[in-house]
N, C-alpha and C. Protein backbone atom coordinates (compact mmCIF):
# COMPACT_ATOMS: atom_id res chain seq x y z
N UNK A 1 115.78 119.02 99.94
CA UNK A 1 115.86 117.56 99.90
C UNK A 1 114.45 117.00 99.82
N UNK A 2 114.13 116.06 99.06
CA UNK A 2 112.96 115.56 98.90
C UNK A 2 112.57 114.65 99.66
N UNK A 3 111.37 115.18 100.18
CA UNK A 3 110.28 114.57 101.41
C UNK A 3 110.80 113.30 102.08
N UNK A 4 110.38 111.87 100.83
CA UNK A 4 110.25 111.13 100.72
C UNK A 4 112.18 110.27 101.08
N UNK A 5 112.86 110.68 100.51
CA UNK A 5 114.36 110.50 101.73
C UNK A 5 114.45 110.87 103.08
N UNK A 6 114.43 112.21 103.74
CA UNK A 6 114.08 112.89 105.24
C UNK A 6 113.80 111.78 105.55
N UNK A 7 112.30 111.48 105.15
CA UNK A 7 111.58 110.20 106.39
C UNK A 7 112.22 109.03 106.17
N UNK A 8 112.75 108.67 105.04
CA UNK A 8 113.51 107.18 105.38
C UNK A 8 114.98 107.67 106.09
N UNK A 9 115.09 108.86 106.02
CA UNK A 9 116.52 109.09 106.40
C UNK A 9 116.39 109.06 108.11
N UNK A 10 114.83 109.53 109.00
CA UNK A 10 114.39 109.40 109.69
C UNK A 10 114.14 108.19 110.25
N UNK A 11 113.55 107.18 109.59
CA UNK A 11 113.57 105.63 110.01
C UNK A 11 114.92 105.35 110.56
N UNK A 12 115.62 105.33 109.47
CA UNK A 12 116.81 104.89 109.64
C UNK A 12 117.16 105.31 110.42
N UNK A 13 117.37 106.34 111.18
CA UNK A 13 118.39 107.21 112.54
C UNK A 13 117.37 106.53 113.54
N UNK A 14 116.15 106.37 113.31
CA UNK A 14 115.29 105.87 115.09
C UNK A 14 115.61 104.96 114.70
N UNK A 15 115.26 103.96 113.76
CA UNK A 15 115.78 102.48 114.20
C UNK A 15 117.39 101.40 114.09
N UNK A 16 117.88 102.56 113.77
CA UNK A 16 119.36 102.08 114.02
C UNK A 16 119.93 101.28 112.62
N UNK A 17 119.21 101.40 111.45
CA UNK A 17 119.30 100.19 110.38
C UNK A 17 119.66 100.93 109.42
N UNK A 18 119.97 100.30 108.52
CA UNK A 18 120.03 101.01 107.14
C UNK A 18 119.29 100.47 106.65
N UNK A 19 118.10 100.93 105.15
CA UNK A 19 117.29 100.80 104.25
C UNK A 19 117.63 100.58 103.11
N UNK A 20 117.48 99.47 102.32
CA UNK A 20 117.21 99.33 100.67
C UNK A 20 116.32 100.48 99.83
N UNK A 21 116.73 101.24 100.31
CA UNK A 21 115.83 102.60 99.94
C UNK A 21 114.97 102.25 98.17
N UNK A 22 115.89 101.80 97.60
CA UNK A 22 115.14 101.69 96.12
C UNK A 22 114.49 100.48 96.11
N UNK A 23 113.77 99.58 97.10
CA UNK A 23 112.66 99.00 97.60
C UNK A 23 111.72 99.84 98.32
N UNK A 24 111.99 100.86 98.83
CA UNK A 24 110.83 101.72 99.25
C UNK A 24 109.69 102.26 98.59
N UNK A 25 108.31 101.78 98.92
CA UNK A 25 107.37 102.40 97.94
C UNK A 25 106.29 102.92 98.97
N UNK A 26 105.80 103.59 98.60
CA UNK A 26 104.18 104.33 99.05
C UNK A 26 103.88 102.56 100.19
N UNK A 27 103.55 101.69 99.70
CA UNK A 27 102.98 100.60 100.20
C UNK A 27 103.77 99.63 100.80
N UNK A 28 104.78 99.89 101.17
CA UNK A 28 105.49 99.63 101.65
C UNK A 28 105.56 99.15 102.83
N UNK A 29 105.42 98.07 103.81
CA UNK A 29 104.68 97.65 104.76
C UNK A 29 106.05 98.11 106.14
N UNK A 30 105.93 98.80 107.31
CA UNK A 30 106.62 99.38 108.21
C UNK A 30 106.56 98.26 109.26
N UNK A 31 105.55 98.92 110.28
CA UNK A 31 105.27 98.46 111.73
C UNK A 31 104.88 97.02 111.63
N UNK A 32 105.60 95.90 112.29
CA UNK A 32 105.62 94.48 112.15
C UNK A 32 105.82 93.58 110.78
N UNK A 33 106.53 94.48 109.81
CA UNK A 33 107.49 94.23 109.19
C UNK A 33 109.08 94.24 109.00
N UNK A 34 109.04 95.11 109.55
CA UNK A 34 110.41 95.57 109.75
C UNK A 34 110.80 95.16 110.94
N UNK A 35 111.41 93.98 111.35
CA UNK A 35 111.78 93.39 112.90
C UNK A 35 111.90 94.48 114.39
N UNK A 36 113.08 95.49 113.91
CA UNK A 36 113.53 96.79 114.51
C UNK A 36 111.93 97.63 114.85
N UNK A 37 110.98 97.79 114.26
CA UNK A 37 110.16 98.45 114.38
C UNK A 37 108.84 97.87 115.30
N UNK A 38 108.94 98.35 116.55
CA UNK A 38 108.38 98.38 117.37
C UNK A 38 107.50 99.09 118.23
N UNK A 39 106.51 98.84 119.17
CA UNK A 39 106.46 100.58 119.53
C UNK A 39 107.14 101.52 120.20
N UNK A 40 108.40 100.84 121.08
CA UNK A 40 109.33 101.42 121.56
C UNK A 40 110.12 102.42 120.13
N UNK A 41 110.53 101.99 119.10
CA UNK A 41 110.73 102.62 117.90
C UNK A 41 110.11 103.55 117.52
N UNK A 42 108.68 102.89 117.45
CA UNK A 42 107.82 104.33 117.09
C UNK A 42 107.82 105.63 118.01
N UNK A 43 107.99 105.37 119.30
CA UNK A 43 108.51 106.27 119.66
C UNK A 43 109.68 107.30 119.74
N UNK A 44 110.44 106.68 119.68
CA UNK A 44 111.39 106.70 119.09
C UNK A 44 111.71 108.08 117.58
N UNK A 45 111.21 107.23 116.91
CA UNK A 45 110.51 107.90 115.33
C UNK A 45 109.99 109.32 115.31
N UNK A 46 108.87 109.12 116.06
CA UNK A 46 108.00 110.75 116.27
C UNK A 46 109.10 111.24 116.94
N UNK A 47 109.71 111.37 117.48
CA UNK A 47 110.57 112.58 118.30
C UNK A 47 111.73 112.27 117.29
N UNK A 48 112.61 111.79 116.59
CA UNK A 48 113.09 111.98 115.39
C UNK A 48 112.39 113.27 114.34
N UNK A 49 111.07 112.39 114.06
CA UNK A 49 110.69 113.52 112.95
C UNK A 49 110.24 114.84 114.05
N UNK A 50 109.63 114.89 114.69
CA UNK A 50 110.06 116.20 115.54
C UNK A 50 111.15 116.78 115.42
N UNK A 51 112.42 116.51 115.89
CA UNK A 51 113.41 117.27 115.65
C UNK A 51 113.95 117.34 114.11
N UNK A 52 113.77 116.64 113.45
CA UNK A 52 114.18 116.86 112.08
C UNK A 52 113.06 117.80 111.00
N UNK A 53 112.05 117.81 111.33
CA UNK A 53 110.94 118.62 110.53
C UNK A 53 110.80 119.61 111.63
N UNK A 54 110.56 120.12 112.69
CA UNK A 54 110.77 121.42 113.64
C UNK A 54 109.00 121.23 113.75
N UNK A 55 107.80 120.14 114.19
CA UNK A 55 107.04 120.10 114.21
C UNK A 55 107.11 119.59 115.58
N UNK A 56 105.71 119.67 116.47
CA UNK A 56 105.43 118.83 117.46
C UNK A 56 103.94 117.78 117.25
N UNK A 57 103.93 116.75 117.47
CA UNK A 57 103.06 115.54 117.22
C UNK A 57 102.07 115.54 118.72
N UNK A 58 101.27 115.71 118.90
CA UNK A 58 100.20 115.67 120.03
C UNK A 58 100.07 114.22 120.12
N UNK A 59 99.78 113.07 121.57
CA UNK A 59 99.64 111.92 121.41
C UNK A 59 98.32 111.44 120.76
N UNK A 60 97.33 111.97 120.55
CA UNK A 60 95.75 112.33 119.68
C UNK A 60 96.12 112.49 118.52
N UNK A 61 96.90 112.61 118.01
CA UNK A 61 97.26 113.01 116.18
C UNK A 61 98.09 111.53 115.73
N UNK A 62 98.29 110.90 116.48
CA UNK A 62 98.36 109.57 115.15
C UNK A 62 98.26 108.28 116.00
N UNK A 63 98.07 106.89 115.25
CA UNK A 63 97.68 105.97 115.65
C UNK A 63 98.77 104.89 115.10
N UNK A 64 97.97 103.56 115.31
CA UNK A 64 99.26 102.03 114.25
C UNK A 64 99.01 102.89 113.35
N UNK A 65 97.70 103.12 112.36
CA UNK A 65 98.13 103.20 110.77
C UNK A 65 98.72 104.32 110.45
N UNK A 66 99.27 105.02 111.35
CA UNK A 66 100.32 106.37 110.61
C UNK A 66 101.32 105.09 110.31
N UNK A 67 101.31 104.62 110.81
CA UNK A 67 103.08 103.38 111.26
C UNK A 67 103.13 102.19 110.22
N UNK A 68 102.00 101.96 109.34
CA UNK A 68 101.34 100.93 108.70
C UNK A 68 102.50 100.76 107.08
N UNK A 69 102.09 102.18 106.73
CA UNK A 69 103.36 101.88 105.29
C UNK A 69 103.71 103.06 105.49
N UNK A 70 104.95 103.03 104.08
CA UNK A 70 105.92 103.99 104.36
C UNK A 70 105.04 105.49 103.73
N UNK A 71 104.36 105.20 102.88
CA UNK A 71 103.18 106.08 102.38
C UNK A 71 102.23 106.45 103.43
N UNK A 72 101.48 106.11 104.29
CA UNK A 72 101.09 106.34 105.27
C UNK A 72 101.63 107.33 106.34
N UNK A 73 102.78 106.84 106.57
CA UNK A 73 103.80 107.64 107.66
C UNK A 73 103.83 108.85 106.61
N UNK A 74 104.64 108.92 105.27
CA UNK A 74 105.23 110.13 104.89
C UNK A 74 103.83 111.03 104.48
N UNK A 75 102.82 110.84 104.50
CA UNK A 75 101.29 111.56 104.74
C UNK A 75 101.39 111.97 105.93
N UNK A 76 101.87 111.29 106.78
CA UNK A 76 101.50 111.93 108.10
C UNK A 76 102.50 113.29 107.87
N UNK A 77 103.38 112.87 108.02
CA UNK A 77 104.70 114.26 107.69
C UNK A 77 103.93 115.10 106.76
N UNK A 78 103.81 115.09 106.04
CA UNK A 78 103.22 115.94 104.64
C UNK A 78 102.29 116.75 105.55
N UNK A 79 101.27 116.46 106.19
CA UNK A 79 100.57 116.77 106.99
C UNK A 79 100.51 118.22 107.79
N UNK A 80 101.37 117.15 108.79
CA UNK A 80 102.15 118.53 109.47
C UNK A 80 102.80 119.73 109.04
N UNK A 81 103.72 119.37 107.66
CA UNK A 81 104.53 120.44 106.84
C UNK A 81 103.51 121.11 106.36
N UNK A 82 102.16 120.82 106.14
CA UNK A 82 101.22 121.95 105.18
C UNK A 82 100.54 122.57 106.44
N UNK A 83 100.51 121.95 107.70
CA UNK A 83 99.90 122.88 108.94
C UNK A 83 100.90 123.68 108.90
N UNK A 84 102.42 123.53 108.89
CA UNK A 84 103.04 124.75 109.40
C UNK A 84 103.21 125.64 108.07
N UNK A 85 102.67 125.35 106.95
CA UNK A 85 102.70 126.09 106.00
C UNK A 85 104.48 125.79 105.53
N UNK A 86 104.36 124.52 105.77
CA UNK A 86 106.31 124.65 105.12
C UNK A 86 105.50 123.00 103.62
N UNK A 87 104.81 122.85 103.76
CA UNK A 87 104.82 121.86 102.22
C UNK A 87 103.97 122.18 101.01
C-alpha cells in the first residue's frame, strides 16, 4: 500500500475524521488547520503511526514542524521506514 494513504489512513484513525483525501498534497497545511488536530491528537498520531509502521518515535525526534504539512509528517514516516531499512 502506498506510503502516502497509511499516513492519511493514520490521521484519520487518531483524529476520528474522515479526509478529502484527493485534496491532500505534500503542502498541505495539518496542525492548526485541521480543527481536530491538536496536541492532544498529535499524540495521539505518533502512537498510531507506531503501531501501524512497527517503529518507535523517541520524544527528541520530532517537533510542531513534523505536524506542519502533510508532506512534512509523511517525511517524517519515510524517515523512520529507511532507519528500519523497510523504505
Amino acid at each position: 500500500m502506498d506510503l502516502d494513504v497509511r499516513v492519511i489512513e493514520s490521521l484519520e484513525a487518531a483524529l476520528h475524521i474522515s479526509l478529502d483525501r484527493s485534496r491532500i498534497r505534500p503542502e498541505t497545511p495539518l496542525m492548526g488547520a485541521i480543527p481536530e488536530f491538536d496536541s492532544m491528537a498529535a499524540v495521539a498520531l505518533l502512537t498510531t503511526l507506531e503501531e501501524r509502521f512497527g517503529f518507535t518515535i523517541a520524544d527528541d525526534e520530532f517537533d510542531g514542524a513534523t505536524f506542519a504539512t502533510f508532506g512534512s509528517l509523511n517525511a517524517f514516516v519515510q524517515g523512520k521506514l529507511d532507519a528500519l531499512g523497510q523504505g
